[in-house]
N, C-alpha and C. Protein backbone atom coordinates (compact mmCIF):
# COMPACT_ATOMS: atom_id res chain seq x y z
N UNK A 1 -120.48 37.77 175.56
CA UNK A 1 -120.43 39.20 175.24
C UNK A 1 -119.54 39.87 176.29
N UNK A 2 -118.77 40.70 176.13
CA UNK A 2 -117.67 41.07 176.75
C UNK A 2 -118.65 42.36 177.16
N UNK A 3 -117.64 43.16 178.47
CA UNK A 3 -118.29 44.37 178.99
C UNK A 3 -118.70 45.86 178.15
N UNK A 4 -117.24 45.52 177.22
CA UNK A 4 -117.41 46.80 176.45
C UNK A 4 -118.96 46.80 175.33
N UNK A 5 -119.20 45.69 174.97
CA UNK A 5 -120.53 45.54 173.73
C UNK A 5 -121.77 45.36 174.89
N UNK A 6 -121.62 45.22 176.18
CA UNK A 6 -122.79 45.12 177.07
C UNK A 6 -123.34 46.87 177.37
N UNK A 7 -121.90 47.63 177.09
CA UNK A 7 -122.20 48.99 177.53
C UNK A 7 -122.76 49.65 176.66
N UNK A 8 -122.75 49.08 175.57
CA UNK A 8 -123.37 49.60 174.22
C UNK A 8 -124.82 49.27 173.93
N UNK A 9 -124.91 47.98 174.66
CA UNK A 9 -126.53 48.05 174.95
C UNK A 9 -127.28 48.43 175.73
N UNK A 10 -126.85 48.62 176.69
CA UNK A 10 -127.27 49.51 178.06
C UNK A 10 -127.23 50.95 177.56
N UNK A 11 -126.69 50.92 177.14
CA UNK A 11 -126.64 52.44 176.41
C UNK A 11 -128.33 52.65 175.14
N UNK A 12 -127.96 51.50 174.64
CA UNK A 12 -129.09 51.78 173.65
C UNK A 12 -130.64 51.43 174.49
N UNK A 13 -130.30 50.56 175.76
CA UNK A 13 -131.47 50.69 176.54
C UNK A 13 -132.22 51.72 177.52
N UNK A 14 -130.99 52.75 177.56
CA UNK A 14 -131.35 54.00 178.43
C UNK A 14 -131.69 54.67 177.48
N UNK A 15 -130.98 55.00 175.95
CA UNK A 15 -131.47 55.88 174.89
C UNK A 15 -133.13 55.72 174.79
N UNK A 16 -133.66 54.87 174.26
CA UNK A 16 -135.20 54.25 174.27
C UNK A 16 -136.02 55.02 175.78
N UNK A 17 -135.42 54.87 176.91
CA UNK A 17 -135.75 56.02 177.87
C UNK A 17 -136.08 57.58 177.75
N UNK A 18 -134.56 58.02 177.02
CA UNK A 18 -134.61 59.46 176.57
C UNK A 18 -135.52 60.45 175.65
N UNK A 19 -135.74 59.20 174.86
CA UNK A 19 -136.45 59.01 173.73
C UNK A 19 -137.95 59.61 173.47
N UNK A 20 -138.16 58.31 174.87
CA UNK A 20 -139.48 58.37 174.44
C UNK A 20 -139.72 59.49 175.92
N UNK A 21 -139.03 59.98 176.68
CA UNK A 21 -139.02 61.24 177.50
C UNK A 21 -139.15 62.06 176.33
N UNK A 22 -138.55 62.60 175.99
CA UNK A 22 -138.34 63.80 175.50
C UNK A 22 -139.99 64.17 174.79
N UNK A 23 -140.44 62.80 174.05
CA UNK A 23 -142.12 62.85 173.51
C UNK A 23 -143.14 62.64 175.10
N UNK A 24 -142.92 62.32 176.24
CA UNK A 24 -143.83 62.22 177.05
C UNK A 24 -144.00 62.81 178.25
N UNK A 25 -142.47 63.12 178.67
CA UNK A 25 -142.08 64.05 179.97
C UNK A 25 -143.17 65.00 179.97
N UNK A 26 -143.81 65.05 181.57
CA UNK A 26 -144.94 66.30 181.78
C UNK A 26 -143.83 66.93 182.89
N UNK A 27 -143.59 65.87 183.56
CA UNK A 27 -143.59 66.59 185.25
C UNK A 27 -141.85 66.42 185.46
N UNK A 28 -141.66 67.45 186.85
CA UNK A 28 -140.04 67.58 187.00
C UNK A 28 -139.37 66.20 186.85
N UNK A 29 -139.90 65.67 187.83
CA UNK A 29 -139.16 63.84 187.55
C UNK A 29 -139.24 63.41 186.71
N UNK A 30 -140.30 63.57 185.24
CA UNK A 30 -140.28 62.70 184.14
C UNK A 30 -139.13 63.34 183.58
N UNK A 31 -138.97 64.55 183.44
CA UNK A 31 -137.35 65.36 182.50
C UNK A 31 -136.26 65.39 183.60
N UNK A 32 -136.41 64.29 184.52
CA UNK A 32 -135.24 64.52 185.29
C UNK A 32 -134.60 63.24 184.99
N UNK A 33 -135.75 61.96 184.84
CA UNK A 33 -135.41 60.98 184.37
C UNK A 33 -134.92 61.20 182.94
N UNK A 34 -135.31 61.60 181.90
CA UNK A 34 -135.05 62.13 180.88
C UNK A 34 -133.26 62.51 180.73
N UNK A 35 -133.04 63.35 181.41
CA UNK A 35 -131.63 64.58 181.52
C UNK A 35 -130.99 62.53 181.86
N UNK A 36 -130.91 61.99 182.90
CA UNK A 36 -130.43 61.16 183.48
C UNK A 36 -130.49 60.08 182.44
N UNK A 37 -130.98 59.83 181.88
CA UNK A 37 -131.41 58.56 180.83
C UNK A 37 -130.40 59.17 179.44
N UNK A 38 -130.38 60.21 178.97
CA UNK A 38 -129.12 61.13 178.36
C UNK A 38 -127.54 61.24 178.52
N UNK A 39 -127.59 61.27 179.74
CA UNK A 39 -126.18 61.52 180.32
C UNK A 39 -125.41 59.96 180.40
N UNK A 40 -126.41 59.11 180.94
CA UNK A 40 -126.11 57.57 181.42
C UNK A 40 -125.56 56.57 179.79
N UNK A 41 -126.77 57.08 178.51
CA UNK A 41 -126.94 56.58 177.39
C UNK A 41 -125.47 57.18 176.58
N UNK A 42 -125.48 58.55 176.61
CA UNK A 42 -123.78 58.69 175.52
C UNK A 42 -122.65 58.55 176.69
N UNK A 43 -122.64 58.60 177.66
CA UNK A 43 -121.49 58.43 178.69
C UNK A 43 -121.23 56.95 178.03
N UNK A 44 -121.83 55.84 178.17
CA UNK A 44 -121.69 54.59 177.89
C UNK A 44 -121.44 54.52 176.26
N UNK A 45 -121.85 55.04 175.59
CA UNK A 45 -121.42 54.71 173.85
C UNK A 45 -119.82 55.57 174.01
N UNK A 46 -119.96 56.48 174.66
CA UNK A 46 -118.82 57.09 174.28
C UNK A 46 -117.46 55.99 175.14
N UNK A 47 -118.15 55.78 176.02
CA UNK A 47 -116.66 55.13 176.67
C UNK A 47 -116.94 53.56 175.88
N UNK A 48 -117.47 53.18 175.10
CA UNK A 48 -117.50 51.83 174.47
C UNK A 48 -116.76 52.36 172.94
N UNK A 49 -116.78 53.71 172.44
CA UNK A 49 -116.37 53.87 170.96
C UNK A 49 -114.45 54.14 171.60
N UNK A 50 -114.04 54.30 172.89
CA UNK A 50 -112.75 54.00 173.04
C UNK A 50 -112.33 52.90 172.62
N UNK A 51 -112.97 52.00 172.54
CA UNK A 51 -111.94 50.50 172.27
C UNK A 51 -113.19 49.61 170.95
N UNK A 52 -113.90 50.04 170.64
CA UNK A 52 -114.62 49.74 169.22
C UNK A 52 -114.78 50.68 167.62
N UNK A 53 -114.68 50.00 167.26
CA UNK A 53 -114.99 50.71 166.03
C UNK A 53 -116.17 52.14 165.93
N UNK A 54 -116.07 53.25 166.21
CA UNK A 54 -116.80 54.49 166.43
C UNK A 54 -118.47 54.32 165.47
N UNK A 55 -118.16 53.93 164.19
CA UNK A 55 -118.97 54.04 163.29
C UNK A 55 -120.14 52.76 163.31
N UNK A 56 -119.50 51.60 164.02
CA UNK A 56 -120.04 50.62 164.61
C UNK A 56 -120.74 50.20 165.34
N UNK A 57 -120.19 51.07 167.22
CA UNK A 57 -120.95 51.61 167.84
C UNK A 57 -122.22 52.10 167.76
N UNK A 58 -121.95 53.39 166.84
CA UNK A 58 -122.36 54.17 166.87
C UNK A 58 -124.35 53.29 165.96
N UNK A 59 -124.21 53.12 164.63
CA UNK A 59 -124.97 52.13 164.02
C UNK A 59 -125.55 51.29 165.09
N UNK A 60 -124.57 50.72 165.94
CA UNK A 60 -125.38 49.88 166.95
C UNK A 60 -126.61 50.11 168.06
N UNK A 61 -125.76 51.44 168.08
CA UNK A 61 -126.62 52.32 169.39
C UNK A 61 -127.65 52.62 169.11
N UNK A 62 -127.77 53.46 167.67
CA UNK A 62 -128.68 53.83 167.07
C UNK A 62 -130.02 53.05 166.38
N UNK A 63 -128.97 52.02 166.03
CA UNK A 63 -129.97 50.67 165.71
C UNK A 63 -131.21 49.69 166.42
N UNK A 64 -130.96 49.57 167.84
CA UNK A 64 -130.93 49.03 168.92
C UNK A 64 -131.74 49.74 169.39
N UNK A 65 -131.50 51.40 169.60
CA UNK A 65 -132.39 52.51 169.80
C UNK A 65 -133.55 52.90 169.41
N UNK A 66 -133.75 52.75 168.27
CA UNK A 66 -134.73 52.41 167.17
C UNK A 66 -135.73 51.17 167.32
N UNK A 67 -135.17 50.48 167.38
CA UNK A 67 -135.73 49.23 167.37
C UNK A 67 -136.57 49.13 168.84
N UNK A 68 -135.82 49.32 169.85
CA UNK A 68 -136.54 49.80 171.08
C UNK A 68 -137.48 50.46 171.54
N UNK A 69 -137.59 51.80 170.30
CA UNK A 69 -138.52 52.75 171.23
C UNK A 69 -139.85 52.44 170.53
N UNK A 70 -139.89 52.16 168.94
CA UNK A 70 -140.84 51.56 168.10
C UNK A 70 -141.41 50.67 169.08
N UNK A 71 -141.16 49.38 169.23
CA UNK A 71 -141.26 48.74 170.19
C UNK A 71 -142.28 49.16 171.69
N UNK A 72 -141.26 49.52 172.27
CA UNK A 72 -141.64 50.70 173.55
C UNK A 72 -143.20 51.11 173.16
N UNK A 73 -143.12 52.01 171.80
CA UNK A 73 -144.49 53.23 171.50
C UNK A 73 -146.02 51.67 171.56
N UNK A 74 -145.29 50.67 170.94
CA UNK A 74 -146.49 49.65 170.55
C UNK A 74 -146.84 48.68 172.00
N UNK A 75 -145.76 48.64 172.72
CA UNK A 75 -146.35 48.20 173.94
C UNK A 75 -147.13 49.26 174.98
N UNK A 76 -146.40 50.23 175.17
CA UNK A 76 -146.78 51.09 175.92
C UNK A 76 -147.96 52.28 175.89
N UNK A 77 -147.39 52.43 174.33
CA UNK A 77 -148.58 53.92 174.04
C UNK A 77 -149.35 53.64 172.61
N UNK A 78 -149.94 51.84 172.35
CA UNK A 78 -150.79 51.55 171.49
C UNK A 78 -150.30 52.18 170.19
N UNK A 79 -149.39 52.66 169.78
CA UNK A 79 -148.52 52.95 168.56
C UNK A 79 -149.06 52.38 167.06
N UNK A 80 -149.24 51.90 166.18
CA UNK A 80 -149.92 51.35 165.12
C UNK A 80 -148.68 50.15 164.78
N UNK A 81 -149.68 49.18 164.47
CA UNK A 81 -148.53 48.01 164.24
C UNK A 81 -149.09 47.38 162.85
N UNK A 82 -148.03 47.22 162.14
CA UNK A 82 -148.41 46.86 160.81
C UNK A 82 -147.05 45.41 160.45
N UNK A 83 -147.06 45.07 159.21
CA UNK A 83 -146.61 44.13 158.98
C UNK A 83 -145.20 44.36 158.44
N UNK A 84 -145.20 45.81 157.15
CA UNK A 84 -144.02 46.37 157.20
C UNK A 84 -143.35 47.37 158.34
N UNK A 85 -143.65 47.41 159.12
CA UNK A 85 -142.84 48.06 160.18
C UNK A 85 -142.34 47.41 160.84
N UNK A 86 -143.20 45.88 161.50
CA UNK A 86 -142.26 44.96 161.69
C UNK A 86 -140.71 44.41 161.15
N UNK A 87 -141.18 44.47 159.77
CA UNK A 87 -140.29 43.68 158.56
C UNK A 87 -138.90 44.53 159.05
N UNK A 88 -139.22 45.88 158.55
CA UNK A 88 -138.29 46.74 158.78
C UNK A 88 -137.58 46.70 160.22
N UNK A 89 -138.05 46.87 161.52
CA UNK A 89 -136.84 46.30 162.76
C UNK A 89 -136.56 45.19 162.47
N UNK A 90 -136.77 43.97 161.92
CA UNK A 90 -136.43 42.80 161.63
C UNK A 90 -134.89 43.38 161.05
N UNK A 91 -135.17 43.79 159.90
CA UNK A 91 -134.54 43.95 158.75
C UNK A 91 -132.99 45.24 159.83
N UNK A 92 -133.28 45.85 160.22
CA UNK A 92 -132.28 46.90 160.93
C UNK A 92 -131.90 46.29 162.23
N UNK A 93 -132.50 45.30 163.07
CA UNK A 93 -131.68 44.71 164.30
C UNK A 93 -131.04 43.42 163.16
N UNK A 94 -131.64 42.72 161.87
CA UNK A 94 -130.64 41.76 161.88
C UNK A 94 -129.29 42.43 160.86
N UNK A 95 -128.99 43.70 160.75
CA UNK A 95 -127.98 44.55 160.12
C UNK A 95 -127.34 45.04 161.42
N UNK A 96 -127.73 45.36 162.95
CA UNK A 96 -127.43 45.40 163.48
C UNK A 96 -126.27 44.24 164.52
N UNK A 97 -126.71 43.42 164.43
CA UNK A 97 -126.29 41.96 164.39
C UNK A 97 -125.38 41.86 163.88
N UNK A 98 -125.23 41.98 162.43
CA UNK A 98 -124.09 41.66 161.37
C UNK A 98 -122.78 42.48 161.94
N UNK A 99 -123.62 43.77 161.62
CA UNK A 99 -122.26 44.71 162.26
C UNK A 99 -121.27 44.65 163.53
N UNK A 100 -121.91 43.98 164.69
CA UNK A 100 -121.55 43.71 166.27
C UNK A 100 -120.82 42.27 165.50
N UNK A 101 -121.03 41.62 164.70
CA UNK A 101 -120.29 40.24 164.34
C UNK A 101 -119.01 40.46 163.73
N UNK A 102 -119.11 41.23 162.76
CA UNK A 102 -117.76 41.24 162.39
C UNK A 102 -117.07 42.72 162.61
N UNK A 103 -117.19 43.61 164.02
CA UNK A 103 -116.92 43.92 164.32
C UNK A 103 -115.45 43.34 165.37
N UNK A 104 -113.78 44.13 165.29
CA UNK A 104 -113.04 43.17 166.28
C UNK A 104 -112.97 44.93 167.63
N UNK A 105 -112.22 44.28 168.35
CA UNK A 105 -112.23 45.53 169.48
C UNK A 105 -110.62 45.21 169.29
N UNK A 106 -110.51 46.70 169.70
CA UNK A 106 -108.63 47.19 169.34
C UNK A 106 -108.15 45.72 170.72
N UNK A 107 -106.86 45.60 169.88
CA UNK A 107 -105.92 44.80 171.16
C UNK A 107 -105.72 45.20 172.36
N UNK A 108 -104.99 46.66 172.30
CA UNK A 108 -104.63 47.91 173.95
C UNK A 108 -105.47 48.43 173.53
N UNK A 109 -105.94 49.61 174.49
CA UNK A 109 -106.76 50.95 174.45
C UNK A 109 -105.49 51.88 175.21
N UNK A 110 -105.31 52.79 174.57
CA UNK A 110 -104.63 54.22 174.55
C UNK A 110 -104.75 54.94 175.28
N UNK A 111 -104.64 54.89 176.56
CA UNK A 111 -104.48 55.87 177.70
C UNK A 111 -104.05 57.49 176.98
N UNK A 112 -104.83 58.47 177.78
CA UNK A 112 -104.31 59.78 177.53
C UNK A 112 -105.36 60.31 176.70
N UNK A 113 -104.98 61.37 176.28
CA UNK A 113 -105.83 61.97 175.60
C UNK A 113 -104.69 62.88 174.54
């Protein structure tokens, strides 16, 4: 896995942070972690949709994100776990998958703006 698709998961691993801040933050440091887990999560998709497919990314981040915080709620905050909810992250990380596969990354990246 190359750096640019690593930043896209790190990204979707700080999102799952933000996430589940935004539902749990009480205190200054929990929304500070929060603000920080935000800034860290699209800074990284955004500088990964420079040299990937935007719509790709983007699915990925979101995908990944999802799949994470579900996750997250059932380890952490006893969340309800059933058999189709499973099915379903099954079913959206292995679409997630597909997409990062036949996804290519541009040859150059385009300095400038």
């Amino acid at each position: 896995m190359n750096k640019t698709w690593a930043s896209v998961f790190v990204a979707a691993f700080f999102e799952v942070f933000w996430v589940i801040g935004l539902k749990h933050a009480g205190s200054f440091w929990e929304w500070g972690g929060t603000v920080i887990s935000i800034i860290v999560s699209f800074y990284l998709m955004i500088w990964a949709a420079r040299s990937l497919p935007v719509g790709t990314v983007y699915a990925v981040f979101v995908g990944l994100g999802t799949a994470g915080t579900v996750i997250a709620e059932i380890l952490l905050f006893d969340a309800e776990v059933n058999l189709p909810k499973l099915g379903l992250i099954v079913m959206l990380l292995l679409g997630v998958i597909g997409l990062k596969l036949l996804s290519k990354e541009k040859e150059s990246e385009v300095s400038g703006g």
